[in-house]
C-alpha atoms as a PDB file:
ATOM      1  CA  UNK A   1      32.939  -1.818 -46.026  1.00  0.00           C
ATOM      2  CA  UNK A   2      35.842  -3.595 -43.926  1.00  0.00           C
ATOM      3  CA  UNK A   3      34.145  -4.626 -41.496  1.00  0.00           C
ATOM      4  CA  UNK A   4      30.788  -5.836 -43.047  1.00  0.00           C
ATOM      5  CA  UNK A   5      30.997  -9.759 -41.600  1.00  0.00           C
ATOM      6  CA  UNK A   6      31.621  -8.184 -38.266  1.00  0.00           C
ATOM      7  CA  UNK A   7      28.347  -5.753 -38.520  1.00  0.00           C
ATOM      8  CA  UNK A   8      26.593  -8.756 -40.235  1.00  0.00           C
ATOM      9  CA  UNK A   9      27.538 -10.801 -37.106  1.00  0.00           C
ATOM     10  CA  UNK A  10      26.524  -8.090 -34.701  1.00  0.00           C
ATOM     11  CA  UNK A  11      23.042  -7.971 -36.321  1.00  0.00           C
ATOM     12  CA  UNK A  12      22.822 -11.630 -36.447  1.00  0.00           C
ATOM     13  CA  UNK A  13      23.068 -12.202 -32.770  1.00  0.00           C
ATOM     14  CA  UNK A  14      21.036  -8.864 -32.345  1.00  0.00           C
ATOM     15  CA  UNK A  15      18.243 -10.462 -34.689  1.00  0.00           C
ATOM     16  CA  UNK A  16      18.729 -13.844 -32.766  1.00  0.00           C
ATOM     17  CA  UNK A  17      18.787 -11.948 -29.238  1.00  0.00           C
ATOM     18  CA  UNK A  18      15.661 -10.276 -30.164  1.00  0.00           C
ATOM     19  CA  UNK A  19      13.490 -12.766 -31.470  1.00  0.00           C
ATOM     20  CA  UNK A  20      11.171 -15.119 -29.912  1.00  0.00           C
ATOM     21  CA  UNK A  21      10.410 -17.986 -32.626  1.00  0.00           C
ATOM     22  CA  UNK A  22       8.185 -20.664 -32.127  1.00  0.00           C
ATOM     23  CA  UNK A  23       6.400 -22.097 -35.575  1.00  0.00           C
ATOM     24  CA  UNK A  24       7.773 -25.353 -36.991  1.00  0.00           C
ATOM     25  CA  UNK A  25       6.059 -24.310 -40.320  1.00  0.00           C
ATOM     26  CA  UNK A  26       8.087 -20.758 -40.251  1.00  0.00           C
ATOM     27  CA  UNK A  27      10.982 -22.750 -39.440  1.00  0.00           C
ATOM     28  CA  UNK A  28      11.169 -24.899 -42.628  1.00  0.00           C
ATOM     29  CA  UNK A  29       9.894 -22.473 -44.971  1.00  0.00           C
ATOM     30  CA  UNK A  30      12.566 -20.159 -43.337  1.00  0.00           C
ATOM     31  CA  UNK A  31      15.126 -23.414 -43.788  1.00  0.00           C
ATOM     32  CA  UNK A  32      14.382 -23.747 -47.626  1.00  0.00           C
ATOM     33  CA  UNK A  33      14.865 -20.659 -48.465  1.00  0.00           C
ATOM     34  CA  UNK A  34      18.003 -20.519 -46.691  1.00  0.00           C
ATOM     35  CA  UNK A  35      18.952 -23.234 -48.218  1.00  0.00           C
ATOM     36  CA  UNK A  36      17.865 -21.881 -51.910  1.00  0.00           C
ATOM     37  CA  UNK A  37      20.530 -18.862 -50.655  1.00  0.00           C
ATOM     38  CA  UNK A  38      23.304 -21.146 -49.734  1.00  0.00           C
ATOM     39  CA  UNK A  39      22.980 -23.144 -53.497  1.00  0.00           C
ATOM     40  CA  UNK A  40      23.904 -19.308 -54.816  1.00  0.00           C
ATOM     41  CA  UNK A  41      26.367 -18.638 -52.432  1.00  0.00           C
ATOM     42  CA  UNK A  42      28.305 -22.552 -53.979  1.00  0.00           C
ATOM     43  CA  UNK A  43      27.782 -21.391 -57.459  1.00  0.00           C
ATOM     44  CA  UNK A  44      28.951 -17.774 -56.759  1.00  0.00           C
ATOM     45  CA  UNK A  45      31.673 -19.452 -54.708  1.00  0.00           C
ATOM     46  CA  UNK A  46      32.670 -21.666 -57.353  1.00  0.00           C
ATOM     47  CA  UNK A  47      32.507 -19.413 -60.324  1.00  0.00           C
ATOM     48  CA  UNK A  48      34.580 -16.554 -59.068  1.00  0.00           C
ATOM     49  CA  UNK A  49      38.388 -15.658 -59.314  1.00  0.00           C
ATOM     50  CA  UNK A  50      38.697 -12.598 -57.008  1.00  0.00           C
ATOM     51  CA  UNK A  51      40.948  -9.869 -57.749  1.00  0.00           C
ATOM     52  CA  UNK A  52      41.933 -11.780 -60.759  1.00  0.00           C
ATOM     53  CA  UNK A  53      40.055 -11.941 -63.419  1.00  0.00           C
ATOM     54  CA  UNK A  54      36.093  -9.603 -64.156  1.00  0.00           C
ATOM     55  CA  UNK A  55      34.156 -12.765 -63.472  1.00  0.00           C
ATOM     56  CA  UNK A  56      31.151 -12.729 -66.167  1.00  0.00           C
ATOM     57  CA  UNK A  57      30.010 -16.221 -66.068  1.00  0.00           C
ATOM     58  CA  UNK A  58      28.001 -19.111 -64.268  1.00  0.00           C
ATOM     59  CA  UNK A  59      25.852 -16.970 -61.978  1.00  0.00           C
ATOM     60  CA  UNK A  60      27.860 -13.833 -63.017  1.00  0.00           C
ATOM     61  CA  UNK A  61      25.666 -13.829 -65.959  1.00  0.00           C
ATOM     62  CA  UNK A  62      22.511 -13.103 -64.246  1.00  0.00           C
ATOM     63  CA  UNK A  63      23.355 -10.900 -61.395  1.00  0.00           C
ATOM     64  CA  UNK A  64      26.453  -9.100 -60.586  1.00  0.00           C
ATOM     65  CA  UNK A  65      26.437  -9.804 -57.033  1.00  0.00           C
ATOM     66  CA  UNK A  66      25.314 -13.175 -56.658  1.00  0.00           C
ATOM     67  CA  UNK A  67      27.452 -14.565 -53.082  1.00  0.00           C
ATOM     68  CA  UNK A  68      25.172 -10.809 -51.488  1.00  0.00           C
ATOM     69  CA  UNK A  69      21.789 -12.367 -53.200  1.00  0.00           C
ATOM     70  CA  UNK A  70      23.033 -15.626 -51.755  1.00  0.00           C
ATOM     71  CA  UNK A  71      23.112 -13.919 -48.225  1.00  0.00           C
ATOM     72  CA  UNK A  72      19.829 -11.941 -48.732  1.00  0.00           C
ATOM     73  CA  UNK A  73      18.117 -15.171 -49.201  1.00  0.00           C
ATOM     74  CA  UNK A  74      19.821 -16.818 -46.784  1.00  0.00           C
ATOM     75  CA  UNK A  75      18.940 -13.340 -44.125  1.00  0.00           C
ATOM     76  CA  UNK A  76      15.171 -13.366 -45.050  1.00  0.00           C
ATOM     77  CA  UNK A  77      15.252 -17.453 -44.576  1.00  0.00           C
ATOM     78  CA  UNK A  78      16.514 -16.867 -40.959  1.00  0.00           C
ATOM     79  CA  UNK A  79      14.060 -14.117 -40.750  1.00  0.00           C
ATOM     80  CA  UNK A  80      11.265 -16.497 -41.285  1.00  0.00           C
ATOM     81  CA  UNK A  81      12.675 -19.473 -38.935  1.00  0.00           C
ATOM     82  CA  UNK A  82      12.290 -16.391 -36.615  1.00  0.00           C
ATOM     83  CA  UNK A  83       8.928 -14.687 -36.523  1.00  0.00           C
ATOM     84  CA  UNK A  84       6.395 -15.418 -34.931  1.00  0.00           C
ATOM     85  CA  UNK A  85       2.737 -15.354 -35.541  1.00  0.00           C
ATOM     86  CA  UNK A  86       1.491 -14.595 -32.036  1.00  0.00           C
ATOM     87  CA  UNK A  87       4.018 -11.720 -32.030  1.00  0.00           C
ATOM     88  CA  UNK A  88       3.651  -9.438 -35.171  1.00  0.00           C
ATOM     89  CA  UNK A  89       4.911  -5.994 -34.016  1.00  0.00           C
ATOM     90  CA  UNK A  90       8.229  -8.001 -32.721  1.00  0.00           C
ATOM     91  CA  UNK A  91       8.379  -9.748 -36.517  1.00  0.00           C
ATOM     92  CA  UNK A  92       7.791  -6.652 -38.164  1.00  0.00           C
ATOM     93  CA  UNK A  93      10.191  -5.060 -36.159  1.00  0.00           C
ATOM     94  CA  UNK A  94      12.754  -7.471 -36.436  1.00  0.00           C
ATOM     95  CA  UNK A  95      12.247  -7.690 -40.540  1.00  0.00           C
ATOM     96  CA  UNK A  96      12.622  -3.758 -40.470  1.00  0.00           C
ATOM     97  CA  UNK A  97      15.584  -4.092 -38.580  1.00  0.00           C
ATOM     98  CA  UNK A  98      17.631  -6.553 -40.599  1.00  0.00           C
ATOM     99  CA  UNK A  99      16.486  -4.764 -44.271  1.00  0.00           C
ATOM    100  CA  UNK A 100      17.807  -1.386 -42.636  1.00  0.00           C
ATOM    101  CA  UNK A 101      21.035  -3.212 -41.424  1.00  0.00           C
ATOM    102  CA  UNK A 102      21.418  -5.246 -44.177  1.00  0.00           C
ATOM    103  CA  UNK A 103      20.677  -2.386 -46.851  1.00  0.00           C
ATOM    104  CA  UNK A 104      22.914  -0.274 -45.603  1.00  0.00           C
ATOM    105  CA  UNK A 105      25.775  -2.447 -45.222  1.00  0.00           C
ATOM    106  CA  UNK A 106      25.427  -3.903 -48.908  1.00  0.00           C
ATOM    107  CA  UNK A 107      24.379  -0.311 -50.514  1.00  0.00           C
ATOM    108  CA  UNK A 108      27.996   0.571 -49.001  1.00  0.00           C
ATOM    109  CA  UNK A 109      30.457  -3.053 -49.918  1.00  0.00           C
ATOM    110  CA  UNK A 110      28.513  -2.802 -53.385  1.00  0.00           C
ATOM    111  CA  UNK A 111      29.558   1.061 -54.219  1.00  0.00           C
ATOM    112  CA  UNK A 112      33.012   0.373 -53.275  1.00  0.00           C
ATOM    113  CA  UNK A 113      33.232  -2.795 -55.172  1.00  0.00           C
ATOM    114  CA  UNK A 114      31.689  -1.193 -58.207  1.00  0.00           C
ATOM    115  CA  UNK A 115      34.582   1.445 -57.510  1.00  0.00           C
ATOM    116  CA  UNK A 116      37.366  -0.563 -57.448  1.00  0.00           C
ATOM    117  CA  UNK A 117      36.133  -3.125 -60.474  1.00  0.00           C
ATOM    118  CA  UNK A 118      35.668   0.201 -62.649  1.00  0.00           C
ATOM    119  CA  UNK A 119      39.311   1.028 -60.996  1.00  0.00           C
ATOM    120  CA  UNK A 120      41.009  -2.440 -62.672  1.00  0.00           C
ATOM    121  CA  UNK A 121      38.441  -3.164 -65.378  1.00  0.00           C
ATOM    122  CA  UNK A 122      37.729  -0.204 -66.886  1.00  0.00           C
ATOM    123  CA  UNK A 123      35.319  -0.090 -69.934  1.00  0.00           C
ATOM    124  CA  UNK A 124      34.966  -3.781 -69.525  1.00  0.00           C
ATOM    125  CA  UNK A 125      33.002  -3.214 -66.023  1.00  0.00           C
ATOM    126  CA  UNK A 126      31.036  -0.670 -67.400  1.00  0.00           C
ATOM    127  CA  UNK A 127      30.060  -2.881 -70.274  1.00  0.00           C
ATOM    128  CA  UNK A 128      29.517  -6.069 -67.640  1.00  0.00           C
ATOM    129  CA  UNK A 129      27.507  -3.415 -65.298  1.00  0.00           C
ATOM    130  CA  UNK A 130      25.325  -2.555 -68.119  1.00  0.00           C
ATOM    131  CA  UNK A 131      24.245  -5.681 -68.536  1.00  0.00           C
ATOM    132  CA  UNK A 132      23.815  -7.498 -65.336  1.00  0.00           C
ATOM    133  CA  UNK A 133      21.329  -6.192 -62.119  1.00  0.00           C
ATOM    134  CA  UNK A 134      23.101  -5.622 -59.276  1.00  0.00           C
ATOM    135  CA  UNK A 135      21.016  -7.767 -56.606  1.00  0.00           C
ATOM    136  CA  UNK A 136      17.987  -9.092 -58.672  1.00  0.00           C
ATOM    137  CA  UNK A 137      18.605 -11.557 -61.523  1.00  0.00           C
ATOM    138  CA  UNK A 138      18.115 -11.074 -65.092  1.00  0.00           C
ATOM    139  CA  UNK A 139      15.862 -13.787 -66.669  1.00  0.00           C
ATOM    140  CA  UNK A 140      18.174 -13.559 -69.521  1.00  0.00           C
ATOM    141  CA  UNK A 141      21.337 -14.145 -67.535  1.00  0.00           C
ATOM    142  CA  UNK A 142      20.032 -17.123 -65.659  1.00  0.00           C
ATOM    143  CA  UNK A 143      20.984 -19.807 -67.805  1.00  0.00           C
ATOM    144  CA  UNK A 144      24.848 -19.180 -66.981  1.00  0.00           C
ATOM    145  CA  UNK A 145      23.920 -20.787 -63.360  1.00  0.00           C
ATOM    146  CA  UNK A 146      23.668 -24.205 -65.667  1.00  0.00           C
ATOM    147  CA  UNK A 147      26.957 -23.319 -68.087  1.00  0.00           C
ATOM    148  CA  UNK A 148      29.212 -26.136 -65.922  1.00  0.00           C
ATOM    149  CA  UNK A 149      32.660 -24.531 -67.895  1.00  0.00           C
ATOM    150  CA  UNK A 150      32.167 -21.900 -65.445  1.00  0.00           C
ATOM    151  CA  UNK A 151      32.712 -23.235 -62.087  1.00  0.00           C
ATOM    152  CA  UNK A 152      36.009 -25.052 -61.069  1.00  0.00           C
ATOM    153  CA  UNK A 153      36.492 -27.154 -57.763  1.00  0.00           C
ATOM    154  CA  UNK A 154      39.547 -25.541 -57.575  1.00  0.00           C
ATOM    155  CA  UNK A 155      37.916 -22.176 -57.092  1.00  0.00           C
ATOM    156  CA  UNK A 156      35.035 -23.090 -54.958  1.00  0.00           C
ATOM    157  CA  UNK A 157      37.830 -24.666 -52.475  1.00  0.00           C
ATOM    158  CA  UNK A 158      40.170 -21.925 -52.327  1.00  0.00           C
ATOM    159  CA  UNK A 159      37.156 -19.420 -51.622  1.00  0.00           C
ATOM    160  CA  UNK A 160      36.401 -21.576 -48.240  1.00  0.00           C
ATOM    161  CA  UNK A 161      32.399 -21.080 -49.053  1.00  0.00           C
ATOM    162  CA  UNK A 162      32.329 -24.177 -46.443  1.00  0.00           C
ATOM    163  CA  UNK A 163      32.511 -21.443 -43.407  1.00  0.00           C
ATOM    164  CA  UNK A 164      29.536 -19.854 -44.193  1.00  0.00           C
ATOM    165  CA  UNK A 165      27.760 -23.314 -44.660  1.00  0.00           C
ATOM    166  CA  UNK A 166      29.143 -23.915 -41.171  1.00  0.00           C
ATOM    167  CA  UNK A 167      27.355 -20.894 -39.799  1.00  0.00           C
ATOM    168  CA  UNK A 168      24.226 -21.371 -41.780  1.00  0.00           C
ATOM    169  CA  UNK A 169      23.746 -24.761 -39.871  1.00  0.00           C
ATOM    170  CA  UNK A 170      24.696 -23.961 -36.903  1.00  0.00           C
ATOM    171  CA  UNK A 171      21.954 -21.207 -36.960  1.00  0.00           C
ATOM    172  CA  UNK A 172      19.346 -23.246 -37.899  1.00  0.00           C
ATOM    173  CA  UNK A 173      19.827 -25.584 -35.314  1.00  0.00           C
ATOM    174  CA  UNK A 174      20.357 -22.717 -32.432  1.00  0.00           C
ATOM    175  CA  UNK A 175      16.743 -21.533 -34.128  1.00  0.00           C
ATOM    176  CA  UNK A 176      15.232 -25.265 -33.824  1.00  0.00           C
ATOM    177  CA  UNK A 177      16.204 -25.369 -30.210  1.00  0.00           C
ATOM    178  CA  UNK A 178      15.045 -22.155 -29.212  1.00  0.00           C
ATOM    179  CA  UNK A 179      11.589 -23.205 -30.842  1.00  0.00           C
ATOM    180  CA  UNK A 180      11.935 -27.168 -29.375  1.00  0.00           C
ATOM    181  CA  UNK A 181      12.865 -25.912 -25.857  1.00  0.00           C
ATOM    182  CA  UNK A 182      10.906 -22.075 -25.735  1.00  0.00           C
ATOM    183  CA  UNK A 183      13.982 -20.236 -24.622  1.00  0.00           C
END
């Protein structure tokens, strides 16, 4: 999808429009698991070559999508720094909303990734396909997030993962003043 960080945006402001949080103990559960996404998103970051080369290693190994499970973790981390307790049908609604939104936008980037890959790659996708999940990890695949030959500072600079840091901050902090201050 071409536009999938604008629709992502456009739900995130939606989501943060929306919501009314106001639990401290929501908010830092919702913070470490955010956090647990944006660790994924640096190895992912620093692991692949796009367009290059079928990346197959580091956290390639485990999942074939690893930067999207980065940003589902990261999604249902903001989703908890949102809810509220006193306000379930709004929290329900709100998780419904972003796992529709969400779903849909990654059911769509993934098929056309898997498209093009297959497109370049060939047999060698189909093999890499077969053996790494799409979204969930493989238990056997999860030691490549620990095989240090395949990350390279290089990499992880050139694919500017620092941006999404950037964002990931600043929504935590929009989330811990909307809770501080009740707006």
């Amino acid at each position: 999808m071409k536009k999938r960080i604008l629709v992502s945006q456009l739900v995130t402001v939606a989501l943060l429009v929306a919501a009314r949080p106001g639990s401290w103990p929501l908010f830092w559960a919702g913070l470490a698991v955010m956090a647990l996404g944006q660790a994924v998103r640096l190895a992912a970051s620093a692991a692949i070559v796009k367009s290059k080369t079928l990346t197959t290693t580091g956290p390639y190994a485990a999942v074939r999508n690893p930067l999207y499970l980065g940003t589902m973790l990261m999604t249902a981390g903001l989703l908890l720094m949102l809810s509220s307790p006193s306000r379930p049908l709004l929290t329900a609604g709100l998780w419904a909303f972003a796992a529709a939104a969400f779903g849909w936008i990654y059911y769509v980037t993934i098929k056309a990734e898997e498209a093009y890959l297959l497109s370049l790659y060939g047999a060698d996708f189909e093999r890499y396909k077969a053996s790494a999940p799409a979204l969930l990890p493989a238990p056997r695949g999860l030691a490549g997030f620990f095989d240090l030959a395949a990350y390279s500072g290089e990499v992880f600079r050139r694919n500017k993962e620092w941006r999404g840091m950037s964002a990931a901050l600043a929504l935590a902090a929009f989330v811990a003043a909307r809770i501080k201050y009740g707006f």
